[in-house]
C-alpha atoms as a PDB file:
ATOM      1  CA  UNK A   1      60.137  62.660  97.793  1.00  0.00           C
ATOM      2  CA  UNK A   2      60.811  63.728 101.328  1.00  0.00           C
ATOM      3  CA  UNK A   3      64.182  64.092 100.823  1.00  0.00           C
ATOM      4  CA  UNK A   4      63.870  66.158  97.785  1.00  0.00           C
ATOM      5  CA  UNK A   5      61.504  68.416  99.645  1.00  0.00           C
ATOM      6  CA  UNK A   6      63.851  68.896 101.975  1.00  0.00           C
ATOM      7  CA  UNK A   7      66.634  70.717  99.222  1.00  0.00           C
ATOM      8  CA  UNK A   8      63.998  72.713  98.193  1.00  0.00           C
ATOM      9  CA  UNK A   9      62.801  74.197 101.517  1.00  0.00           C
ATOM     10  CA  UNK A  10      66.788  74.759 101.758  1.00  0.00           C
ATOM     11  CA  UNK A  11      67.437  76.503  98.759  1.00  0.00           C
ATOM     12  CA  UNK A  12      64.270  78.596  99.158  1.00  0.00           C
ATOM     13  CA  UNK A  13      65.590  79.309 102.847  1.00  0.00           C
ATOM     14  CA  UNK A  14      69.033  80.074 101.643  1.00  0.00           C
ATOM     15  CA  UNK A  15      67.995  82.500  98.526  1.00  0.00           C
ATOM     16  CA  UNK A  16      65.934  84.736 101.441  1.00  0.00           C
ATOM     17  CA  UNK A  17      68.794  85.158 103.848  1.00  0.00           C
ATOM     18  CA  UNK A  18      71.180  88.351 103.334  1.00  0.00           C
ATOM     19  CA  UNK A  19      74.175  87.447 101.528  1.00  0.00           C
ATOM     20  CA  UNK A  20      77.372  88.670 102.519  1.00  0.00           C
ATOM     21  CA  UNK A  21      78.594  90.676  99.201  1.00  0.00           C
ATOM     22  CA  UNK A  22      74.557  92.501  99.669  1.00  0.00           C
ATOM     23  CA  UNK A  23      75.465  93.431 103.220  1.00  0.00           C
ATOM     24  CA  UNK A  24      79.353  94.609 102.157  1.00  0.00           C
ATOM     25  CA  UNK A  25      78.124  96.977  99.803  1.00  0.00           C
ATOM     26  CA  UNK A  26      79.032 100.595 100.550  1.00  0.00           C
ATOM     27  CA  UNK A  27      76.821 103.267 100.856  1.00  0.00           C
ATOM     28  CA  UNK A  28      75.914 106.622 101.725  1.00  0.00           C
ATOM     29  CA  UNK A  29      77.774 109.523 101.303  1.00  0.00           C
ATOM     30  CA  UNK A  30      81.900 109.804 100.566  1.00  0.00           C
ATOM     31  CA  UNK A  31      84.022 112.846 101.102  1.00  0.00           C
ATOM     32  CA  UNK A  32      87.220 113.048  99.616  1.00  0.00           C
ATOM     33  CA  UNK A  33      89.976 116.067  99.520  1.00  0.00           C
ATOM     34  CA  UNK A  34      91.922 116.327  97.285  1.00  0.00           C
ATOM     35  CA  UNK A  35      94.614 118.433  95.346  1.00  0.00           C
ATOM     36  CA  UNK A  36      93.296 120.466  92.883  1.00  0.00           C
ATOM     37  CA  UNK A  37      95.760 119.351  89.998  1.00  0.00           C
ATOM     38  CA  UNK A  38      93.843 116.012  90.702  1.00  0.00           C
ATOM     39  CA  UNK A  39      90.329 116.990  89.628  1.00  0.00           C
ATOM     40  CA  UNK A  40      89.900 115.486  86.085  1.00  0.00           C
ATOM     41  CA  UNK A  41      90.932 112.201  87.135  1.00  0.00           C
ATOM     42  CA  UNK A  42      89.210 112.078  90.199  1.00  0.00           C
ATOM     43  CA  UNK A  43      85.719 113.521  88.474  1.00  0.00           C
ATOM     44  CA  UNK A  44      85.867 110.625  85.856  1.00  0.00           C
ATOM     45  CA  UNK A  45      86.832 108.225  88.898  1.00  0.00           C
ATOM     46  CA  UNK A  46      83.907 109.584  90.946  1.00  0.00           C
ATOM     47  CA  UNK A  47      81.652 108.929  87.666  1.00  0.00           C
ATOM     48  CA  UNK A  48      83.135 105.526  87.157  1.00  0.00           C
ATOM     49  CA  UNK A  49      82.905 104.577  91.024  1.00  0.00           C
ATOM     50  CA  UNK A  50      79.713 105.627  91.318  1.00  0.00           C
ATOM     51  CA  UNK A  51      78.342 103.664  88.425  1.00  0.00           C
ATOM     52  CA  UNK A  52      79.684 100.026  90.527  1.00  0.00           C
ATOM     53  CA  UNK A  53      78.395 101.651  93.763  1.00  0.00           C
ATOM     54  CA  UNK A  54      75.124 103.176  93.017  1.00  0.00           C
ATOM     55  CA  UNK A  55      74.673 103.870  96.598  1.00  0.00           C
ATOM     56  CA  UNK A  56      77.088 106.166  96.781  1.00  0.00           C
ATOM     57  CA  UNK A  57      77.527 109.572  96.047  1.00  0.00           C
ATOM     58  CA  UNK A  58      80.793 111.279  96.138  1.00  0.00           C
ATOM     59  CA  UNK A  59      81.410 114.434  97.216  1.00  0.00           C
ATOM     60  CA  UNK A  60      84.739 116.281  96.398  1.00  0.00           C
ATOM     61  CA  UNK A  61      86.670 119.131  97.681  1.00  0.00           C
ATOM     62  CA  UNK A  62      89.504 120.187  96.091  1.00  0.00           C
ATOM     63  CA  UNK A  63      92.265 122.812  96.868  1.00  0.00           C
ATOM     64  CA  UNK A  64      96.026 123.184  97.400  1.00  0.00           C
ATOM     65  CA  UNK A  65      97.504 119.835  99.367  1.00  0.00           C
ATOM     66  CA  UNK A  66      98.710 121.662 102.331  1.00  0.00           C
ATOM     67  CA  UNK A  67      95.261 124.235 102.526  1.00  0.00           C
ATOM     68  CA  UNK A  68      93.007 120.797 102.397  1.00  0.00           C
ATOM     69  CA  UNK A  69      95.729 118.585 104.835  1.00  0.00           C
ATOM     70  CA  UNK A  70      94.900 121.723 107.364  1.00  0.00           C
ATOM     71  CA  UNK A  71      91.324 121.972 107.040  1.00  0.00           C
ATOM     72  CA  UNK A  72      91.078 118.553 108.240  1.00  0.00           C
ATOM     73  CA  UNK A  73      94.333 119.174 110.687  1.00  0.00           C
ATOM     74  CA  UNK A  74      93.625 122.184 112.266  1.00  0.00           C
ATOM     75  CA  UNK A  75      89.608 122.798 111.171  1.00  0.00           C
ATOM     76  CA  UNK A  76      88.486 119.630 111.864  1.00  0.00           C
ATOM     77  CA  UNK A  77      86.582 119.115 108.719  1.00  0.00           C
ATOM     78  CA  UNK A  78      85.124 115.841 108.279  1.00  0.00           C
ATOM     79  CA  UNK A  79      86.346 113.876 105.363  1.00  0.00           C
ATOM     80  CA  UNK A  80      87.064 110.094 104.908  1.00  0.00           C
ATOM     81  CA  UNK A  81      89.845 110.268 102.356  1.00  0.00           C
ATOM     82  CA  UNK A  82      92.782 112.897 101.942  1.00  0.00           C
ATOM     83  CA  UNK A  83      95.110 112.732  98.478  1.00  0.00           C
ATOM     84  CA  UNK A  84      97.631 115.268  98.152  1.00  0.00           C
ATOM     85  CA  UNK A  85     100.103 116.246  95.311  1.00  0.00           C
ATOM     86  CA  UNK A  86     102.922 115.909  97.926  1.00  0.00           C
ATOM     87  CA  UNK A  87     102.674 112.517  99.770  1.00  0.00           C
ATOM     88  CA  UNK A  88     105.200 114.511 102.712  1.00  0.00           C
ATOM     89  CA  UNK A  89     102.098 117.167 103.352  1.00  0.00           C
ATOM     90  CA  UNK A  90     100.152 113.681 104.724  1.00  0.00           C
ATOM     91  CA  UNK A  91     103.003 112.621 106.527  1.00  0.00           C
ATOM     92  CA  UNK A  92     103.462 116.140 108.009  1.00  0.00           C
ATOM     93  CA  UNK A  93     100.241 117.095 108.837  1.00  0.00           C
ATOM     94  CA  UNK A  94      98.058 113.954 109.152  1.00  0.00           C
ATOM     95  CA  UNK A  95     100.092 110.716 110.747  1.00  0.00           C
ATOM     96  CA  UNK A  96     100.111 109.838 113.064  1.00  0.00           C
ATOM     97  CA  UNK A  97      97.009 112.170 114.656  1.00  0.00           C
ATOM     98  CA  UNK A  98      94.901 111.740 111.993  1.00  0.00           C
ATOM     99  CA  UNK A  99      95.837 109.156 109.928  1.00  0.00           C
ATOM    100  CA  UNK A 100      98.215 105.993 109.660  1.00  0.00           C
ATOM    101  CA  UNK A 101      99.389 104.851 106.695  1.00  0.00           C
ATOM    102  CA  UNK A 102     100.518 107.076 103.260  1.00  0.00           C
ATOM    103  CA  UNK A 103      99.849 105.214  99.619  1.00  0.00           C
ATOM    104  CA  UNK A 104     101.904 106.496  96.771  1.00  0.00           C
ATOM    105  CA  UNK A 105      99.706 106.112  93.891  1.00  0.00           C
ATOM    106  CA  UNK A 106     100.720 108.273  91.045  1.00  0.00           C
ATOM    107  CA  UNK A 107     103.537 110.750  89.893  1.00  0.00           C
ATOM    108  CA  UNK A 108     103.695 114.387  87.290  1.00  0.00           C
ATOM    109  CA  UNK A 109     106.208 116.310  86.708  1.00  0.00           C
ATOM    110  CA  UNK A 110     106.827 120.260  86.395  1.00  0.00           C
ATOM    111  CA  UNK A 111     106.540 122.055  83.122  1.00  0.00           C
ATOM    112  CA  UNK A 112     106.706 125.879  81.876  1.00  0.00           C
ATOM    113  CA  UNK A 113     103.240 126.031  79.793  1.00  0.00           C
ATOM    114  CA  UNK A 114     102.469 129.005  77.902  1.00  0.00           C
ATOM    115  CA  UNK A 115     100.254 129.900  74.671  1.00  0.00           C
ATOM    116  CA  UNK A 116     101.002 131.003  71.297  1.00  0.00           C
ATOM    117  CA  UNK A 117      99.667 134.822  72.399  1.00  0.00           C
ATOM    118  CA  UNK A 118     102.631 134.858  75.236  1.00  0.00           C
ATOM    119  CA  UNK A 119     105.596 136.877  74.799  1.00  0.00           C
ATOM    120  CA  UNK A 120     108.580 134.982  72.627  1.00  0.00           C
ATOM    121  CA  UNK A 121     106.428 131.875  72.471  1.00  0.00           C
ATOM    122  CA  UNK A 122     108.335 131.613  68.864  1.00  0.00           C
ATOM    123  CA  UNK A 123     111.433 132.046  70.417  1.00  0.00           C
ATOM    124  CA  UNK A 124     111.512 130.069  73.829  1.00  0.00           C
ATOM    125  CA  UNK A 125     112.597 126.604  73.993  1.00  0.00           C
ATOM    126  CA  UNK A 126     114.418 123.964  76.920  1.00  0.00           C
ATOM    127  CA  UNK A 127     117.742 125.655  76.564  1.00  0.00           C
ATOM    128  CA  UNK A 128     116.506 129.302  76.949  1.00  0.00           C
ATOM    129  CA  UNK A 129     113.267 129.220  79.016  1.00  0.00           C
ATOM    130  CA  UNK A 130     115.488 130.831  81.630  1.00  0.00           C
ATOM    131  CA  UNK A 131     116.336 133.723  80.175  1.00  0.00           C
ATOM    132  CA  UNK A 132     112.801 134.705  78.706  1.00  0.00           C
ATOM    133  CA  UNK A 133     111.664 134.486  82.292  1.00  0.00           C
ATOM    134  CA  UNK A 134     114.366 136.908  83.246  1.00  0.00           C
ATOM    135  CA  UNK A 135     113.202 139.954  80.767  1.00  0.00           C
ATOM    136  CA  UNK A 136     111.123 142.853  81.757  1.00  0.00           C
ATOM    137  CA  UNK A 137     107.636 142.795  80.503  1.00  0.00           C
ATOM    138  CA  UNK A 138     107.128 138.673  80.591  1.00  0.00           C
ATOM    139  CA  UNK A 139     104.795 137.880  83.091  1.00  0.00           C
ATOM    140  CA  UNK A 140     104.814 134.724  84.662  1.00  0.00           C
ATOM    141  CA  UNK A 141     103.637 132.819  88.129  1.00  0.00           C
ATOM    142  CA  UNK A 142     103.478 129.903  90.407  1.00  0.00           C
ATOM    143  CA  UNK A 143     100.918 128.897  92.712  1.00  0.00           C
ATOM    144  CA  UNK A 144     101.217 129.523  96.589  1.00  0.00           C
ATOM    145  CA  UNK A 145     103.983 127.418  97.762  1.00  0.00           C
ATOM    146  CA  UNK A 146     102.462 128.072 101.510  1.00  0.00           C
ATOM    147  CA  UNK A 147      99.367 126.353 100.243  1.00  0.00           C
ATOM    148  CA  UNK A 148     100.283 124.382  97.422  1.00  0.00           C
ATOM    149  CA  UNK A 149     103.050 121.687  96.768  1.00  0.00           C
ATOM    150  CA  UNK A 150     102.999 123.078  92.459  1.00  0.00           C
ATOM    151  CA  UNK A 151     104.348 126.828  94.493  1.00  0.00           C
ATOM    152  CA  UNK A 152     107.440 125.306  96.022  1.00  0.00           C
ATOM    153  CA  UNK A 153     108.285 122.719  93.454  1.00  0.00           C
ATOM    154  CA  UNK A 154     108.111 125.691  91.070  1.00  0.00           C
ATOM    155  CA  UNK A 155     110.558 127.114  92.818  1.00  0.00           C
ATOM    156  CA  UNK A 156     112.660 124.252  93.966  1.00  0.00           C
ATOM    157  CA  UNK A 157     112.254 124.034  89.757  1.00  0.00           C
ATOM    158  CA  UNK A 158     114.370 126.997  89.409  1.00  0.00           C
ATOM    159  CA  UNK A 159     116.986 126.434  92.264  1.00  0.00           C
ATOM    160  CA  UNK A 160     117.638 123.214  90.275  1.00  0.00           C
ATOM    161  CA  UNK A 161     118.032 125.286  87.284  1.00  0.00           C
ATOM    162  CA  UNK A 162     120.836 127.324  88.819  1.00  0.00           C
ATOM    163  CA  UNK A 163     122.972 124.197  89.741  1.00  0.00           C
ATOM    164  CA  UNK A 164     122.152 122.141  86.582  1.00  0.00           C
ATOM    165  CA  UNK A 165     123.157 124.868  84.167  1.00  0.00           C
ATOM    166  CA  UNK A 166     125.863 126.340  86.248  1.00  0.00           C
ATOM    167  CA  UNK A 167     124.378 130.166  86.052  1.00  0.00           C
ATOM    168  CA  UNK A 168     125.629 131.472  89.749  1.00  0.00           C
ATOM    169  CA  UNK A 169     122.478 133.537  91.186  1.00  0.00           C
ATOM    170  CA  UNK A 170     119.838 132.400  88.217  1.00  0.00           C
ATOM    171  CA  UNK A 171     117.362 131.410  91.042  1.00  0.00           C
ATOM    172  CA  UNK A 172     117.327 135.271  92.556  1.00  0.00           C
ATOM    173  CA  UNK A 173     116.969 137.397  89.154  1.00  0.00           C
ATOM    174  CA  UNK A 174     114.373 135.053  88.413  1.00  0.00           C
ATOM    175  CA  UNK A 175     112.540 135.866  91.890  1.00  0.00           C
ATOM    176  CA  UNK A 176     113.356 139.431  90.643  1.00  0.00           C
ATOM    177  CA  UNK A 177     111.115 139.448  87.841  1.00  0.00           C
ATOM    178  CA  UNK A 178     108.482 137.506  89.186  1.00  0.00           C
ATOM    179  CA  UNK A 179     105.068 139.707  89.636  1.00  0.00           C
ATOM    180  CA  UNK A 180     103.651 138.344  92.964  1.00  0.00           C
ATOM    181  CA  UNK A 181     100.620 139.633  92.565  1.00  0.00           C
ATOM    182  CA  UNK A 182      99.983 136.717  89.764  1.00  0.00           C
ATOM    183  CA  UNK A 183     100.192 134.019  92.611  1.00  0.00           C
ATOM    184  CA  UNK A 184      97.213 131.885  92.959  1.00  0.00           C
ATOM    185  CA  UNK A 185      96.244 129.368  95.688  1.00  0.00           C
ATOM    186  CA  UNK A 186      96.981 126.531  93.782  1.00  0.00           C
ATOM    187  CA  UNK A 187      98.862 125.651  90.360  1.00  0.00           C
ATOM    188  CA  UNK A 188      94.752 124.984  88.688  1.00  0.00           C
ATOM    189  CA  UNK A 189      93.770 128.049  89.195  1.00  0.00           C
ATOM    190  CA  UNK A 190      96.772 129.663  87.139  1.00  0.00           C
ATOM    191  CA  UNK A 191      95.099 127.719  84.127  1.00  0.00           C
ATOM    192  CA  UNK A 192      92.659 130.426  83.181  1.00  0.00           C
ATOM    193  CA  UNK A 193      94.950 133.158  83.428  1.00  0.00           C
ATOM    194  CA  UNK A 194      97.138 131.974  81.136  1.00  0.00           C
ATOM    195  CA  UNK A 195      94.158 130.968  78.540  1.00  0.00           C
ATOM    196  CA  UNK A 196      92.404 134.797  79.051  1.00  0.00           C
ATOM    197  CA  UNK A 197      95.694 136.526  78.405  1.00  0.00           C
ATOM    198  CA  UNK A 198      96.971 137.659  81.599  1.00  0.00           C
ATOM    199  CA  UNK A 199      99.890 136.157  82.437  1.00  0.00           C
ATOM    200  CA  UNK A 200     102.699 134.533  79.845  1.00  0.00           C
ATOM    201  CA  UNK A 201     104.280 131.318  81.112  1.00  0.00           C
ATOM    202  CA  UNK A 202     102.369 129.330  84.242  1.00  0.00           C
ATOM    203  CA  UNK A 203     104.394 126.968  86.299  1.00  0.00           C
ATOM    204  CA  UNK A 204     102.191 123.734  86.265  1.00  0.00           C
ATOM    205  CA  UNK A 205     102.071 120.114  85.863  1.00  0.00           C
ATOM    206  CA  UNK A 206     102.242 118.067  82.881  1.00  0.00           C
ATOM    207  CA  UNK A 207      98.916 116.476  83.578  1.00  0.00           C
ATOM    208  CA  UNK A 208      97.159 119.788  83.871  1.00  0.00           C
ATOM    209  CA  UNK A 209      98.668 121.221  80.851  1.00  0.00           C
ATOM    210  CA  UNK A 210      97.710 118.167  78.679  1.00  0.00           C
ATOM    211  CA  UNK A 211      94.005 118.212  80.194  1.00  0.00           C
ATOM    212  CA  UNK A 212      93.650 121.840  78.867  1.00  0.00           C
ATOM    213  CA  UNK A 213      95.498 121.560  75.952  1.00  0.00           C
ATOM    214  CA  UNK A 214      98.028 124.045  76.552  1.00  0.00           C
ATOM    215  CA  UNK A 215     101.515 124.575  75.145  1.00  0.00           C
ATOM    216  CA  UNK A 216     104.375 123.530  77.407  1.00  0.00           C
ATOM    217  CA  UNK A 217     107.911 122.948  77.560  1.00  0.00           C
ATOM    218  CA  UNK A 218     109.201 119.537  78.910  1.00  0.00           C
ATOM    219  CA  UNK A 219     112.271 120.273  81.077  1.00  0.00           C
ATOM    220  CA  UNK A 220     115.342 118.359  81.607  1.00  0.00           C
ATOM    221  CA  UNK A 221     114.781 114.831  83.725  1.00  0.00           C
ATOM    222  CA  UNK A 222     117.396 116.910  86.259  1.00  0.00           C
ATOM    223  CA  UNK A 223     115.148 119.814  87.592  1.00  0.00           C
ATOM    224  CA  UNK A 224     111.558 118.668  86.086  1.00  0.00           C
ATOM    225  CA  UNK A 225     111.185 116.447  89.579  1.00  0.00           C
ATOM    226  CA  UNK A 226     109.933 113.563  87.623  1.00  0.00           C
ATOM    227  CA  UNK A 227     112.851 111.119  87.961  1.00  0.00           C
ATOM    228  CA  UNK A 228     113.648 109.118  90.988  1.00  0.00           C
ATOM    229  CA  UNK A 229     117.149 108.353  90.008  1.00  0.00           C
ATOM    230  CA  UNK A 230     117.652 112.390  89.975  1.00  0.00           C
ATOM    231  CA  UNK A 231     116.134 111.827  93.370  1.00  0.00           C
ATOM    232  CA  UNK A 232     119.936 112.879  94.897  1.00  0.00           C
ATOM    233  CA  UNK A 233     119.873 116.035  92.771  1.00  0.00           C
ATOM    234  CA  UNK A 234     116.818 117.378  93.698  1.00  0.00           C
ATOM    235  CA  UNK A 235     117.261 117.073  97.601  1.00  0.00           C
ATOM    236  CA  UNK A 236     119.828 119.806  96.778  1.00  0.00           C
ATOM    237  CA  UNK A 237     117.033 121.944  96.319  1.00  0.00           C
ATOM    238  CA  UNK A 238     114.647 123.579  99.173  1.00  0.00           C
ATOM    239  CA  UNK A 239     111.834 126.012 100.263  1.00  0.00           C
ATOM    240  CA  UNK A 240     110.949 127.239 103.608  1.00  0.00           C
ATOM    241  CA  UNK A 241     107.553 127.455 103.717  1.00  0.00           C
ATOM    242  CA  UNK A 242     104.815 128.740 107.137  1.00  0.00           C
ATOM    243  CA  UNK A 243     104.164 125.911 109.583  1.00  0.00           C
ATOM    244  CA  UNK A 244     100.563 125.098 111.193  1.00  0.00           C
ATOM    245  CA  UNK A 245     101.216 127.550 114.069  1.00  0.00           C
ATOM    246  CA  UNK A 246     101.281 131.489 113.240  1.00  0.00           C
ATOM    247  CA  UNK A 247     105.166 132.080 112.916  1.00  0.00           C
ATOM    248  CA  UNK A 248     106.000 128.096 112.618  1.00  0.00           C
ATOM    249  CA  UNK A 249     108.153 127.088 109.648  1.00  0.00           C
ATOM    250  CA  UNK A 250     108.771 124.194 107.361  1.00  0.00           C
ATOM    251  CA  UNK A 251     111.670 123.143 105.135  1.00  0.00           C
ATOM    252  CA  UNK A 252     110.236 121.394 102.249  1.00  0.00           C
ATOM    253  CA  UNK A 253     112.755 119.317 100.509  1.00  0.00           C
ATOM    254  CA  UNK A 254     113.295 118.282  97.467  1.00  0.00           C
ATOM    255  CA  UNK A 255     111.351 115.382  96.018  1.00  0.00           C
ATOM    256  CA  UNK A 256     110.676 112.868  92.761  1.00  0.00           C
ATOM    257  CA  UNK A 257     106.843 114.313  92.583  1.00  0.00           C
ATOM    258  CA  UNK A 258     104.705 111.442  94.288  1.00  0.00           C
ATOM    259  CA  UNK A 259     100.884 111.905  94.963  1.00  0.00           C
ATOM    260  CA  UNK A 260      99.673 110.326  98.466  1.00  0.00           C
ATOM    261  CA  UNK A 261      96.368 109.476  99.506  1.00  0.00           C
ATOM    262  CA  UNK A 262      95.262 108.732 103.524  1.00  0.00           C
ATOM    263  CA  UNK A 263      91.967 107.079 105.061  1.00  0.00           C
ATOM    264  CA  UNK A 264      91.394 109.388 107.890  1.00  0.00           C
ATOM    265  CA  UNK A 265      91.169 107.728 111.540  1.00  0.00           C
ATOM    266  CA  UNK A 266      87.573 108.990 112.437  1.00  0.00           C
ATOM    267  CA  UNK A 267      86.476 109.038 108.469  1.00  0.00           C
ATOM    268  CA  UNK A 268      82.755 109.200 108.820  1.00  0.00           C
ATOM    269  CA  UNK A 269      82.131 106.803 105.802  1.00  0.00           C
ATOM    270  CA  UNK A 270      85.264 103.649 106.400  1.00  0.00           C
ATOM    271  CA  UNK A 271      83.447 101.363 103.975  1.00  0.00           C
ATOM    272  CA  UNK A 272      82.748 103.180 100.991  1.00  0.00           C
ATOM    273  CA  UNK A 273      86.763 105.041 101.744  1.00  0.00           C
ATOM    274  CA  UNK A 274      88.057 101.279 101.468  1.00  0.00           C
ATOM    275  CA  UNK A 275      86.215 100.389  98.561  1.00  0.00           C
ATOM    276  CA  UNK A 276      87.310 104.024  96.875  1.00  0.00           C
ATOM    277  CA  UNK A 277      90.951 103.205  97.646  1.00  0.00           C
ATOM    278  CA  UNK A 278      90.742  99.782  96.207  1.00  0.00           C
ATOM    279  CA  UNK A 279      89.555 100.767  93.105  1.00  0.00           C
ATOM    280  CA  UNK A 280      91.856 103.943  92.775  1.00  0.00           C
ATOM    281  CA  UNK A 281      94.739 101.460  92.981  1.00  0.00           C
ATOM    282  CA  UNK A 282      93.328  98.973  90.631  1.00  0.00           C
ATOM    283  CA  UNK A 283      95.027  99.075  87.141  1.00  0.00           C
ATOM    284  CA  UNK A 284      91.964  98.482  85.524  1.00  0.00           C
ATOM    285  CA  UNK A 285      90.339 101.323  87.479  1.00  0.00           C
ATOM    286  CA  UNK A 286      91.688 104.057  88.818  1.00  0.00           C
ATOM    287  CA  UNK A 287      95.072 103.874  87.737  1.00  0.00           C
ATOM    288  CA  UNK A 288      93.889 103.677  84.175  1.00  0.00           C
ATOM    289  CA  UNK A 289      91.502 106.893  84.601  1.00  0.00           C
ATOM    290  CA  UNK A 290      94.869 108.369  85.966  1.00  0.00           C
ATOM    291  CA  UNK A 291      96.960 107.557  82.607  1.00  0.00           C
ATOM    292  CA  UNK A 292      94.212 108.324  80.440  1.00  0.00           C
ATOM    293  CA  UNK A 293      94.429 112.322  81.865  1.00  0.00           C
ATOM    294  CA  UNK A 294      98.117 112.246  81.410  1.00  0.00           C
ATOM    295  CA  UNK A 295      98.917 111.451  85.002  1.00  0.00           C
ATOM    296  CA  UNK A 296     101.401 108.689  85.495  1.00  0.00           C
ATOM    297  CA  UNK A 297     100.002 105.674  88.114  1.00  0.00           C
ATOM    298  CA  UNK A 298     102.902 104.545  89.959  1.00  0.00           C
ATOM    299  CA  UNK A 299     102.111 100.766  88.927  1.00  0.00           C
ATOM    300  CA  UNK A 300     101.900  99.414  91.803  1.00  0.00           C
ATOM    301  CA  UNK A 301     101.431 101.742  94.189  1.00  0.00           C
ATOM    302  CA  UNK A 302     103.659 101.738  96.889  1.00  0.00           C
ATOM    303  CA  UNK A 303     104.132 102.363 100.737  1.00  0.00           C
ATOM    304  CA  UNK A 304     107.821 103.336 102.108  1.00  0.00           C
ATOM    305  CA  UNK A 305     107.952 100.458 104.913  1.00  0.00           C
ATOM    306  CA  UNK A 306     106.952  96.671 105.672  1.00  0.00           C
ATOM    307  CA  UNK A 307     105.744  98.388 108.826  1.00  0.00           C
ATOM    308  CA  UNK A 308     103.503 101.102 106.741  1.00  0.00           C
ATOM    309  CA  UNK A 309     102.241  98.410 104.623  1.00  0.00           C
ATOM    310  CA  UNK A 310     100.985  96.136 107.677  1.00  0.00           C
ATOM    311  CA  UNK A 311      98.930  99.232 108.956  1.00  0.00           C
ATOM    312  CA  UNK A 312      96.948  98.869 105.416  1.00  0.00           C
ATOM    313  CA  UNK A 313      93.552  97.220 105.490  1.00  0.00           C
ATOM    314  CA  UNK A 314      93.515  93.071 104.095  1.00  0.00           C
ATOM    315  CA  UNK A 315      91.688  94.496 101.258  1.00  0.00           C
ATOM    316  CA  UNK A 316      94.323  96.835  99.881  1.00  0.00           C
ATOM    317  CA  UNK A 317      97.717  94.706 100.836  1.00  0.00           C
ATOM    318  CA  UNK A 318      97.515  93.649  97.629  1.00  0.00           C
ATOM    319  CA  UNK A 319      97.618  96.310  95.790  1.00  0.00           C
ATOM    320  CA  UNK A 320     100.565  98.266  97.516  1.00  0.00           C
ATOM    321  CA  UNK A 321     104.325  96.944  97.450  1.00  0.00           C
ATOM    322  CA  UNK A 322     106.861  98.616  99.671  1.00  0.00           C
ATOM    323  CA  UNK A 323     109.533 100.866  97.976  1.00  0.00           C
ATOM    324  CA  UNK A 324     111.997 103.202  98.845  1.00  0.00           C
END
């Protein structure tokens, strides 16, 4: 009887002490940046996370990668995670100051959307998108490509356009014709110029094009930036864009489009940014909100070096392979 006593005071004992899972839980409040092309996904994510993690509440910022990247760079605005469009605006701007590792979670690719009220929508198709662009009257735009990755792969787009269909000094009459006062801060915000009327064709990604239900051509796998074994073909292509420092340049190169996402070193929140990032790269979490919205996980996830992939927390090792 003593004995049994005994197991019960125990389990009694054992049931009132904290339990490690009740003291891991995250809480408080989460600030993430992010691209704006990313804001679907990452509003259904923040629903989703939020609904495991009751203790947390989300808060988003969104805005072109490089804009956001500087905020934190130059600003100093807090935030606990970054995710840009263009995984080489983290790597720029971010690590090692500010950050020290660089996830690859998901890819897009670059489209020509348009609706059926734009000029020649009957008539343009993947062979002759070119030359409608070219003609007076057609109004068409890009976003920012100081501000946002969508501006210069828009334009690293067209470069590739030149070489791919062999039409010597394409890239330039289409710079010609473009109406820079249609230019928006980031390839969203083009969106609802397109759907009021205002503008014909919108360079944009497939994912935001599919989330609003617009028409769109799908280019060739050789200038679209979607491919990583064109990866070759589109390094031939680049855009000099303004540095951090007032008359500082970059030369963006051309890239497959990858999305990377950062912890920041002095995130105020490290706990609930973990538990974010592990469930972002889970394929029954994150990655699936991303496929669902027509954005393309990169399953799994991947970091460019052993050394990279060392830097990661325990709890996300497993999720991230390295890859070239």
């Amino acid at each position: 009887m003593k004995k049994f006593l005994h197991v019960v005071l125990f389990v009694i004992l054992t049931a009132l002490l904290p339990q490690g899972p009740a003291l891991a839980e995250p809480s408080g409040s989460l600030i993430i940046f992010h691209e704006g092309s990313l804001t679907v996904p990452f509003a259904a994510m923040e629903k989703e996370f939020e609904g495991r993690y009751p203790k947390v509440d989300v808060q988003r910022e969104s805005g072109g990668s490089t804009r956001m990247a500087r905020l934190i760079s130059e600003v100093g605005k807090p935030a606990d995670l970054m995710a840009s469009a263009d995984f080489q605006v983290i790597d720029h701007s971010l690590i090692p100051a500010k950050a020290v590792f660089n996830i690859r979670f998901a890819s897009n690719e670059l489209v020509l959307a348009y609706t059926d009220s734009s000029r020649f929508a009957k008539k343009i198709n993947g062979s002759n998108w070119y030359t409608i662009l070219e003609r007076k009257g057609v109004l068409w735009g890009h976003a920012d490509p100081n501000i946002d990755p969508g501006g210069y792969r828009s334009l690293m787009v067209m470069q590739l356009a030149e070489r791919y269909y062999r039409k010597p000094g394409l890239y330039q009459r289409l710079l010609r014709n473009r109406p820079l006062a249609l230019m928006r801060d980031k390839s969203a915000n083009l969106t609802a110029l397109l759907q009021n009327g205002d503008i014909d064709y919108i360079w944009t990604y497939r994912s935001l094009a599919l989330q609003h239900k617009l028409r769109f051509l799908s280019l060739d796998q050789h200038i679209n930036l979607s491919d990583p074994a064109s990866d070759s073909f589109y390094r031939l292509a680049s855009v000099k864009v303004t540095g951090e420092k007032p008359g500082s340049y970059i030369n963006r190169e051309g890239c497959f489009v990858a999305y990377g996402i950062t912890l920041l070193k002095d995130a105020p929140n490290k706990e609930a940014a973990l538990a974010f990032l592990d469930y972002l790269l889970d394929p029954q979490g994150g990655q699936k909100v991303l496929a669902r919205f027509g954005q393309p996980p990169f399953n799994p996830p991947f970091v460019n070096s052993a050394e990279m992939q060392h830097r990661l927390p325990l709890l996300l090792q497993k999720r991230v392979v390295v890859r070239k």
